[in-house]
PDB file of N, CA and C in Angstrom:
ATOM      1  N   UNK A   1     252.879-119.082  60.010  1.00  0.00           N
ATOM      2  CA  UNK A   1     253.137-120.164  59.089  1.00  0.00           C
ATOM      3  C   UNK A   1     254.611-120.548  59.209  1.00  0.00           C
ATOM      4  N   UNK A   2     255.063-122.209  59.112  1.00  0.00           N
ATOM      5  CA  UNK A   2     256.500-122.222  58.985  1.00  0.00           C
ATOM      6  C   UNK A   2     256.452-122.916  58.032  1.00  0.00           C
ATOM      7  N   UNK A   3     257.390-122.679  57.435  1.00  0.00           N
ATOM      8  CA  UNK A   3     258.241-123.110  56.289  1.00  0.00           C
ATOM      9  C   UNK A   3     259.583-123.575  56.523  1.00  0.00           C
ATOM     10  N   UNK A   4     259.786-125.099  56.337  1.00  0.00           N
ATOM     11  CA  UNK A   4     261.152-125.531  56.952  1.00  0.00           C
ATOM     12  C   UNK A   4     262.140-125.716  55.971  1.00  0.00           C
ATOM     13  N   UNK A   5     263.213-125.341  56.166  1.00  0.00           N
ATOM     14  CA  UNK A   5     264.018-125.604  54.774  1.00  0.00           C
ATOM     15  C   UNK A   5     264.921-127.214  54.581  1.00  0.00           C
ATOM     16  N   UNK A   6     265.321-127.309  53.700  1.00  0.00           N
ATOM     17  CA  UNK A   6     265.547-128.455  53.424  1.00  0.00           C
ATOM     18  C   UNK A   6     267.315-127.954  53.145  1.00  0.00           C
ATOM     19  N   UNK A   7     267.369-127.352  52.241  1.00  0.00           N
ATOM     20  CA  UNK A   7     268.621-126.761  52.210  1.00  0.00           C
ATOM     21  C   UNK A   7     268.299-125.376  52.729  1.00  0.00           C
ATOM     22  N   UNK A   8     269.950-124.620  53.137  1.00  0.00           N
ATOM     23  CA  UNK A   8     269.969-123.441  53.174  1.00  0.00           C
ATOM     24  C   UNK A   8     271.298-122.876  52.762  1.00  0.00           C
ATOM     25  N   UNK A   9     271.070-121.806  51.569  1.00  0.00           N
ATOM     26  CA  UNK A   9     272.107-121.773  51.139  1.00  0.00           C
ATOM     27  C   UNK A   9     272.817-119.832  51.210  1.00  0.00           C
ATOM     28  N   UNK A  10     273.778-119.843  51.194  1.00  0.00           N
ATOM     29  CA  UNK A  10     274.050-118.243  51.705  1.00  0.00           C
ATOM     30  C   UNK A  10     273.940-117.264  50.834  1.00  0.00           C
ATOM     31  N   UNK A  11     273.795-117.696  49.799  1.00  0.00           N
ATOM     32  CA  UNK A  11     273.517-115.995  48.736  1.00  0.00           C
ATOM     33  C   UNK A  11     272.260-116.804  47.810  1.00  0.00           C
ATOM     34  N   UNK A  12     271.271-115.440  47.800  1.00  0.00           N
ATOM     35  CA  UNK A  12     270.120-115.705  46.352  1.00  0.00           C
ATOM     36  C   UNK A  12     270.805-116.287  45.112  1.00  0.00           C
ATOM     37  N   UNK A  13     272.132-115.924  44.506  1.00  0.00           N
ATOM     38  CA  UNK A  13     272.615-116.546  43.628  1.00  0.00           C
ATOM     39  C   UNK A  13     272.657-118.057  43.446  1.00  0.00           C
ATOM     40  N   UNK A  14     272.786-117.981  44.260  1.00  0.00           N
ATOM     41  CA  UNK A  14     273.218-120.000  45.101  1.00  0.00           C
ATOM     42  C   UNK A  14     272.149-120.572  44.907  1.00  0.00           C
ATOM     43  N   UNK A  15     270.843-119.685  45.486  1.00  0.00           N
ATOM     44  CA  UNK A  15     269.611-120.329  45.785  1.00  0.00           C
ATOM     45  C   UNK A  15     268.872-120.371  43.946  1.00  0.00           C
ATOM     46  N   UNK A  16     269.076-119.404  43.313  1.00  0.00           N
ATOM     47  CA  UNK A  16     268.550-119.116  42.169  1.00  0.00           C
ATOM     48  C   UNK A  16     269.254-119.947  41.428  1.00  0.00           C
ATOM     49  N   UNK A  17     270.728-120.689  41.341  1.00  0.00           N
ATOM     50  CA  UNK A  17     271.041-121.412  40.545  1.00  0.00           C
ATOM     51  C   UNK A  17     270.576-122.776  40.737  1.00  0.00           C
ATOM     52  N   UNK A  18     269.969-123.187  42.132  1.00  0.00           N
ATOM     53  CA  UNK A  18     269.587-124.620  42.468  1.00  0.00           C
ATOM     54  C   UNK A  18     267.783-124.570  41.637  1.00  0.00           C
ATOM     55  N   UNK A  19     267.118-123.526  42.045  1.00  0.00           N
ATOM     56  CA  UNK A  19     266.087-123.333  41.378  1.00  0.00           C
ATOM     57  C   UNK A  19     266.271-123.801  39.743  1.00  0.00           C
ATOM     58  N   UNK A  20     266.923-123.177  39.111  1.00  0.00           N
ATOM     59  CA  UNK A  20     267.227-122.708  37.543  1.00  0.00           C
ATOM     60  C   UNK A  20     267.572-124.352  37.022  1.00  0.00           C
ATOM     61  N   UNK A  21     268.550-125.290  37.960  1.00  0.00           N
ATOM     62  CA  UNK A  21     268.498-126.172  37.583  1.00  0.00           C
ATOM     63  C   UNK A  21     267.407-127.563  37.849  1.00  0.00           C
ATOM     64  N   UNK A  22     266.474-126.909  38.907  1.00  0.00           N
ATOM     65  CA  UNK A  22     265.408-128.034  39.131  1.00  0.00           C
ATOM     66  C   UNK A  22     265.386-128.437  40.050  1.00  0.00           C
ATOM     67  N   UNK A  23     265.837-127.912  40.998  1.00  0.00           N
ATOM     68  CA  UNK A  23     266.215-129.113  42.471  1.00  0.00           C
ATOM     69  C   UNK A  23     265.321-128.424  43.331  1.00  0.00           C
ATOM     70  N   UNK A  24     263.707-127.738  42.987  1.00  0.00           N
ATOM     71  CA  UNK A  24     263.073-127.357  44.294  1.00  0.00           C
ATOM     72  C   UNK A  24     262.755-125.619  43.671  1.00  0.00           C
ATOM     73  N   UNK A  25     262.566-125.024  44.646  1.00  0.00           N
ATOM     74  CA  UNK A  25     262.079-123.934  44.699  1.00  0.00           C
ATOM     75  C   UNK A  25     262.720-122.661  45.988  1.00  0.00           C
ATOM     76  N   UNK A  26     262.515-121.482  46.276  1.00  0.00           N
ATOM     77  CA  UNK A  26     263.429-120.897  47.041  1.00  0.00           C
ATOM     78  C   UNK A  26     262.319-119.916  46.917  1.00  0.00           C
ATOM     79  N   UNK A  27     262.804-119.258  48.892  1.00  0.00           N
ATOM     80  CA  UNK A  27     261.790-118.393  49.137  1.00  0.00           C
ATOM     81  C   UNK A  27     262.543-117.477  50.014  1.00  0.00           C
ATOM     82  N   UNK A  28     262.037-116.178  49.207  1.00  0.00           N
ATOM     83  CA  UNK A  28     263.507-114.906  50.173  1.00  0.00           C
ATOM     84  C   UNK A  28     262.199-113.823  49.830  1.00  0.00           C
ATOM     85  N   UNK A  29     262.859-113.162  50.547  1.00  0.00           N
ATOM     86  CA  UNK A  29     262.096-111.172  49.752  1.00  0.00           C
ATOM     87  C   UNK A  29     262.464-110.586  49.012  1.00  0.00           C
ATOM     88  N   UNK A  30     260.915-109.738  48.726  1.00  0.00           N
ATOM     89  CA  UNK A  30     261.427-109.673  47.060  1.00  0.00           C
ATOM     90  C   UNK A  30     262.577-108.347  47.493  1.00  0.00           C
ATOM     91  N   UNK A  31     263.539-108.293  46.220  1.00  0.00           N
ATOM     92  CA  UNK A  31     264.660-106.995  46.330  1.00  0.00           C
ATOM     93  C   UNK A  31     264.365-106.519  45.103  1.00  0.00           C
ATOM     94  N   UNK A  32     264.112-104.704  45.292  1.00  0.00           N
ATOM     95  CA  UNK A  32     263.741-103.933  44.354  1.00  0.00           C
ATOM     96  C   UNK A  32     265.087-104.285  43.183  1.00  0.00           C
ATOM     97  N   UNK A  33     264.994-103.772  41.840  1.00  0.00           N
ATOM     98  CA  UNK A  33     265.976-103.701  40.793  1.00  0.00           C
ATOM     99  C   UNK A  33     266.753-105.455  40.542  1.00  0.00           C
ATOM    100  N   UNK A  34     266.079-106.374  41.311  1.00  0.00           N
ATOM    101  CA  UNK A  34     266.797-108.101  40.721  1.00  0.00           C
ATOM    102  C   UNK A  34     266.247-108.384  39.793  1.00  0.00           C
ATOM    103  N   UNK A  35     267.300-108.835  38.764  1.00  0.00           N
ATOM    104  CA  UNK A  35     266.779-109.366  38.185  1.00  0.00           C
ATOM    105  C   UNK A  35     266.962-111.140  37.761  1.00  0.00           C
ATOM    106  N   UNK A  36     266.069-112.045  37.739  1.00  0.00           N
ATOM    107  CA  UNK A  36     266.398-113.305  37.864  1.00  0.00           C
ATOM    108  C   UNK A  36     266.811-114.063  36.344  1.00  0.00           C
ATOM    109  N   UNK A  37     267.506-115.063  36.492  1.00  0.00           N
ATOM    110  CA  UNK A  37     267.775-116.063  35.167  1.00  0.00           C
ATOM    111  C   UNK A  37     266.317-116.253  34.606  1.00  0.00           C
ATOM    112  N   UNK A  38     266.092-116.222  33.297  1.00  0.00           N
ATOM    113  CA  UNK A  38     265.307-116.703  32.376  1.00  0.00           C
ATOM    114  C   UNK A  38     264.496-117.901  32.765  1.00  0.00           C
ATOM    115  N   UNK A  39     264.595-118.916  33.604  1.00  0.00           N
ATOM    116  CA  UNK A  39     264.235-120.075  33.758  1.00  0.00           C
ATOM    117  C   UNK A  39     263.909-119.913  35.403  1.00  0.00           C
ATOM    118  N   UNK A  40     264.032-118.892  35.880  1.00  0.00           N
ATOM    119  CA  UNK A  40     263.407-118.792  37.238  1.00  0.00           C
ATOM    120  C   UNK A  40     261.740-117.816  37.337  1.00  0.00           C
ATOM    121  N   UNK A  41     260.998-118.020  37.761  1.00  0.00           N
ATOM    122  CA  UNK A  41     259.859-117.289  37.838  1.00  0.00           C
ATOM    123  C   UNK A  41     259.748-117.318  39.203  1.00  0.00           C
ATOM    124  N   UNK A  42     259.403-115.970  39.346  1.00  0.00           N
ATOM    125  CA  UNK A  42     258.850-115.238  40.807  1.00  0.00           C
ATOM    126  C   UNK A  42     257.368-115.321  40.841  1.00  0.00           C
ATOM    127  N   UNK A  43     256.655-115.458  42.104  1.00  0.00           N
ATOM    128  CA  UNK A  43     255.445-115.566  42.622  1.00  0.00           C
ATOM    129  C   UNK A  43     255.025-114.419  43.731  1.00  0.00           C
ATOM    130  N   UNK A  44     254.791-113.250  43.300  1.00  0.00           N
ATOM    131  CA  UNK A  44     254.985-112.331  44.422  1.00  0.00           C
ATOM    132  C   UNK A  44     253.484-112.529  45.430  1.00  0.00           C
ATOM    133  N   UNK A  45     254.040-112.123  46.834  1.00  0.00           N
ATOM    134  CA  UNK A  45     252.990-112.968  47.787  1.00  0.00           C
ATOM    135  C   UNK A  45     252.605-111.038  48.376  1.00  0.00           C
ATOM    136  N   UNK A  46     251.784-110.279  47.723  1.00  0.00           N
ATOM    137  CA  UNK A  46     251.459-109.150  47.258  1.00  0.00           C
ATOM    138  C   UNK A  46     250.930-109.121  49.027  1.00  0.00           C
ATOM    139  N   UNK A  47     249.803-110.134  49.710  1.00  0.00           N
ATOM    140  CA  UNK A  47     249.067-109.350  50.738  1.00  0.00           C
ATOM    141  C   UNK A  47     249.735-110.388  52.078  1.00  0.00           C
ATOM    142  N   UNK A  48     251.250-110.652  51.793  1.00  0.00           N
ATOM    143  CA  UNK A  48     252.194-111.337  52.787  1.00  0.00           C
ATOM    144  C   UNK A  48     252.728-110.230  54.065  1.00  0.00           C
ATOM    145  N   UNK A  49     252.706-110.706  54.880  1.00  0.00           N
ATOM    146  CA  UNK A  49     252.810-110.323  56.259  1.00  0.00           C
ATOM    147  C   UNK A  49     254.206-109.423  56.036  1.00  0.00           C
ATOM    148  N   UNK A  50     254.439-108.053  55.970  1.00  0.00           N
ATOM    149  CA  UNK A  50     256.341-107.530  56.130  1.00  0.00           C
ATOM    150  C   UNK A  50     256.662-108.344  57.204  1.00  0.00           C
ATOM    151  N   UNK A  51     258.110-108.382  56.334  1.00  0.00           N
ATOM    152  CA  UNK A  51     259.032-108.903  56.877  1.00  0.00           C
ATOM    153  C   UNK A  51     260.028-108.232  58.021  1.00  0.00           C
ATOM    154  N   UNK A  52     259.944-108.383  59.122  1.00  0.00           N
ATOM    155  CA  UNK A  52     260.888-107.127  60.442  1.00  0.00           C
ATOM    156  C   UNK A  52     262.043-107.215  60.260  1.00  0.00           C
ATOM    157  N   UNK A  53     262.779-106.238  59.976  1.00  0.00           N
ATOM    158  CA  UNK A  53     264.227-106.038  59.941  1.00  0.00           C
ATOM    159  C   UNK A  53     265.021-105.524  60.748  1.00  0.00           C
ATOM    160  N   UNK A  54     266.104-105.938  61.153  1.00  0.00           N
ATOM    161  CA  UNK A  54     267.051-105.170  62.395  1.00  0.00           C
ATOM    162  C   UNK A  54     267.811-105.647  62.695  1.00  0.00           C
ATOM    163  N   UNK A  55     269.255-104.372  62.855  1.00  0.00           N
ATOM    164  CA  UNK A  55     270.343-104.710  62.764  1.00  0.00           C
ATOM    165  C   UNK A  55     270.846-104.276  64.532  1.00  0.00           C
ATOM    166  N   UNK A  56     272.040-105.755  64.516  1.00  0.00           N
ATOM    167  CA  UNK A  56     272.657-105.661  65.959  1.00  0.00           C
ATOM    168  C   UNK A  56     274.122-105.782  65.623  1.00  0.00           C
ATOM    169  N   UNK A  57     275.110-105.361  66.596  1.00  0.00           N
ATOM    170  CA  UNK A  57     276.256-105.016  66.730  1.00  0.00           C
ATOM    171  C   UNK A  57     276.910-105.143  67.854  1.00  0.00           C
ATOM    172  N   UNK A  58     278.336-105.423  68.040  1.00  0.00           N
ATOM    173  CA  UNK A  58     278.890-105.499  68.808  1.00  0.00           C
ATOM    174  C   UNK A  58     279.819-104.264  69.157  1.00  0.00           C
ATOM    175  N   UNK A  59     280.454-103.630  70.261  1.00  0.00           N
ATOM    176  CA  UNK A  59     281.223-102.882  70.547  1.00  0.00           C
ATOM    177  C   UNK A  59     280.567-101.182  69.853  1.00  0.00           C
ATOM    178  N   UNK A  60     281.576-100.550  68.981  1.00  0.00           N
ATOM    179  CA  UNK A  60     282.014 -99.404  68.730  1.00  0.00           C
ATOM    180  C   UNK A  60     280.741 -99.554  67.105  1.00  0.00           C
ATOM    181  N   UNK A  61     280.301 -98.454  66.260  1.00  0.00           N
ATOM    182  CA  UNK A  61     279.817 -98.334  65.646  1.00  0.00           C
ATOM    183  C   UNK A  61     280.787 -98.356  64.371  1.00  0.00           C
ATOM    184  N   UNK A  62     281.298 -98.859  63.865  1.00  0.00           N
ATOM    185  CA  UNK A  62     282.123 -98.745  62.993  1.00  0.00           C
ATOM    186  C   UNK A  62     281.855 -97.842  61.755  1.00  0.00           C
ATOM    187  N   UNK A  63     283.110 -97.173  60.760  1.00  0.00           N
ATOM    188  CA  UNK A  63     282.066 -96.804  59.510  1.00  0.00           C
ATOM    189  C   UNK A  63     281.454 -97.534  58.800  1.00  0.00           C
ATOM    190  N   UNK A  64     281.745 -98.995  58.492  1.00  0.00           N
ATOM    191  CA  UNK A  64     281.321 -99.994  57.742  1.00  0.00           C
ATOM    192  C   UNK A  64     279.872-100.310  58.060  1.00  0.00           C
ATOM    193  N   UNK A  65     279.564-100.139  59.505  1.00  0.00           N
ATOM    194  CA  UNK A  65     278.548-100.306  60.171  1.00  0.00           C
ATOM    195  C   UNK A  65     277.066 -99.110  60.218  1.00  0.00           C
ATOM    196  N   UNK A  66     278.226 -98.288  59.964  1.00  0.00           N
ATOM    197  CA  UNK A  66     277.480 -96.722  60.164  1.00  0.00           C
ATOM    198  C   UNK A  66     276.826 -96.555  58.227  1.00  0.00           C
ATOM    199  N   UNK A  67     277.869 -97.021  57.636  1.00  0.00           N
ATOM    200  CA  UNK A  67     277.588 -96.972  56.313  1.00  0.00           C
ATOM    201  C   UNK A  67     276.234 -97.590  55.837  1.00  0.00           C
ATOM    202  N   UNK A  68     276.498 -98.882  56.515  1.00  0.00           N
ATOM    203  CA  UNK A  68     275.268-100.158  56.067  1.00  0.00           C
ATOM    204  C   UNK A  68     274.005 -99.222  56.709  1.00  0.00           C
ATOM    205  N   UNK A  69     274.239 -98.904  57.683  1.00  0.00           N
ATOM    206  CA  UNK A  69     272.826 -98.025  58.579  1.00  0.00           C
ATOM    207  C   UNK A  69     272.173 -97.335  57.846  1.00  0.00           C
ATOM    208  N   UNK A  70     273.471 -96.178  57.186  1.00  0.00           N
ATOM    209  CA  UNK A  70     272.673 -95.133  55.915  1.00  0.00           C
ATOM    210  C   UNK A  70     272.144 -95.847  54.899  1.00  0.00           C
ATOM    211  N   UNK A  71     272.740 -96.893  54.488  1.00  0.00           N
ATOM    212  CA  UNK A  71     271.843 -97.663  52.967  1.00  0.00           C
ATOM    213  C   UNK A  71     270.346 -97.980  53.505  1.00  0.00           C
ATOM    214  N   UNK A  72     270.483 -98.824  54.609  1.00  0.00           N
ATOM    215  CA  UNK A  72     269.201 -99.318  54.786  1.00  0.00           C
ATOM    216  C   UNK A  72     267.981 -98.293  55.216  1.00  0.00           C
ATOM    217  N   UNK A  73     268.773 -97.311  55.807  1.00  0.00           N
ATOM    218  CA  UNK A  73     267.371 -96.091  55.958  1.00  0.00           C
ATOM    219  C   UNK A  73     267.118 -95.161  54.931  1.00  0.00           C
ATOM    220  N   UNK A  74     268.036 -94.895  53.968  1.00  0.00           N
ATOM    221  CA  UNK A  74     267.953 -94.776  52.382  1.00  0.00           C
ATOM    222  C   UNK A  74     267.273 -95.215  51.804  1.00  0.00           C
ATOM    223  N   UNK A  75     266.834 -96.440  51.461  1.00  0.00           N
ATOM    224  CA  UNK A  75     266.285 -97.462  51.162  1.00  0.00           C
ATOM    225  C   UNK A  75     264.877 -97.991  51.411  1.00  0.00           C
ATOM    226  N   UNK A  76     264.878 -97.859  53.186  1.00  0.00           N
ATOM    227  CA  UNK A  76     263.239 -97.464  53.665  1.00  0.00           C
ATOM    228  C   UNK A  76     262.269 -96.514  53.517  1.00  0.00           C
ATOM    229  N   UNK A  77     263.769 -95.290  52.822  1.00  0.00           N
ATOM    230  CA  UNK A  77     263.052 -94.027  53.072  1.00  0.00           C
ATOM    231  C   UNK A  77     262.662 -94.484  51.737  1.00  0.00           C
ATOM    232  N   UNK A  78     262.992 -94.474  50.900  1.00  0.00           N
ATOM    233  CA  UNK A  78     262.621 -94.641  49.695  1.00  0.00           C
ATOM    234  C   UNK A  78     261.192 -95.308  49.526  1.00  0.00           C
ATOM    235  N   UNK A  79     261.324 -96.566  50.005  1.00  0.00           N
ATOM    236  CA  UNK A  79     260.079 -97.537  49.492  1.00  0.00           C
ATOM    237  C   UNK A  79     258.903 -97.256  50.712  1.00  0.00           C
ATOM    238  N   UNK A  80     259.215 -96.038  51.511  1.00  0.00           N
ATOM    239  CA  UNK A  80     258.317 -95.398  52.383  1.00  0.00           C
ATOM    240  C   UNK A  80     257.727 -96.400  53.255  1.00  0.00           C
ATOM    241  N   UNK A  81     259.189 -96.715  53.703  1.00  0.00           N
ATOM    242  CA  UNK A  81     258.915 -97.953  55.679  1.00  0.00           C
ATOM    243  C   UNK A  81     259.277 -97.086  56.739  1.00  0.00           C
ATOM    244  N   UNK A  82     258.736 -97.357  57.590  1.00  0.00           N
ATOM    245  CA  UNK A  82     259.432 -97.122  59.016  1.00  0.00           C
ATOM    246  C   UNK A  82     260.834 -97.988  59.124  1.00  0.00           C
ATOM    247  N   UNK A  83     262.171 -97.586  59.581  1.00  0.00           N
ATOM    248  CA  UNK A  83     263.251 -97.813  59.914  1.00  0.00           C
ATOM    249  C   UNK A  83     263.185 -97.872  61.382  1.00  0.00           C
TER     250      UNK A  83
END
């Protein structure tokens, strides 16, 4: 399925405040513990295809890099994904 965007904007905040004021609707994944403005409602798409995740890099592994690595397999481990 595609879904073309009309805008695209760089943080859920951004996207949730264009929602909140009326200008359309916004479609991301869901993130455990968000919580949205009062005037936004979620539609969870329960038997939707996962979404593939994966991270690329340039050069040397940095800690910043190495850090983000541990959250996200933290995180998988948690909600019991393959990483």
């Amino acid at each position: 399925m595609d879904w073309f965007s009309r805008i695209e904007v760089s943080t859920l905040a951004l996207a949730e405040t264009y929602v909140e004021e009326g200008y359309g609707l916004a479609v991301t994944v869901g993130i455990p513990g968000i919580r949205y403005k009062s005037r936004v409602r979620t539609l969870p798409l329960n038997n939707f295809p996962k979404v593939p995740f994966g991270v690329l890099w340039q050069k040397l592994q940095t800690p910043v890099v190495a850090h983000f690595l541990n959250v996200v397999q933290a995180t998988a481990d948690k909600m019991d994904l393959k990483a």
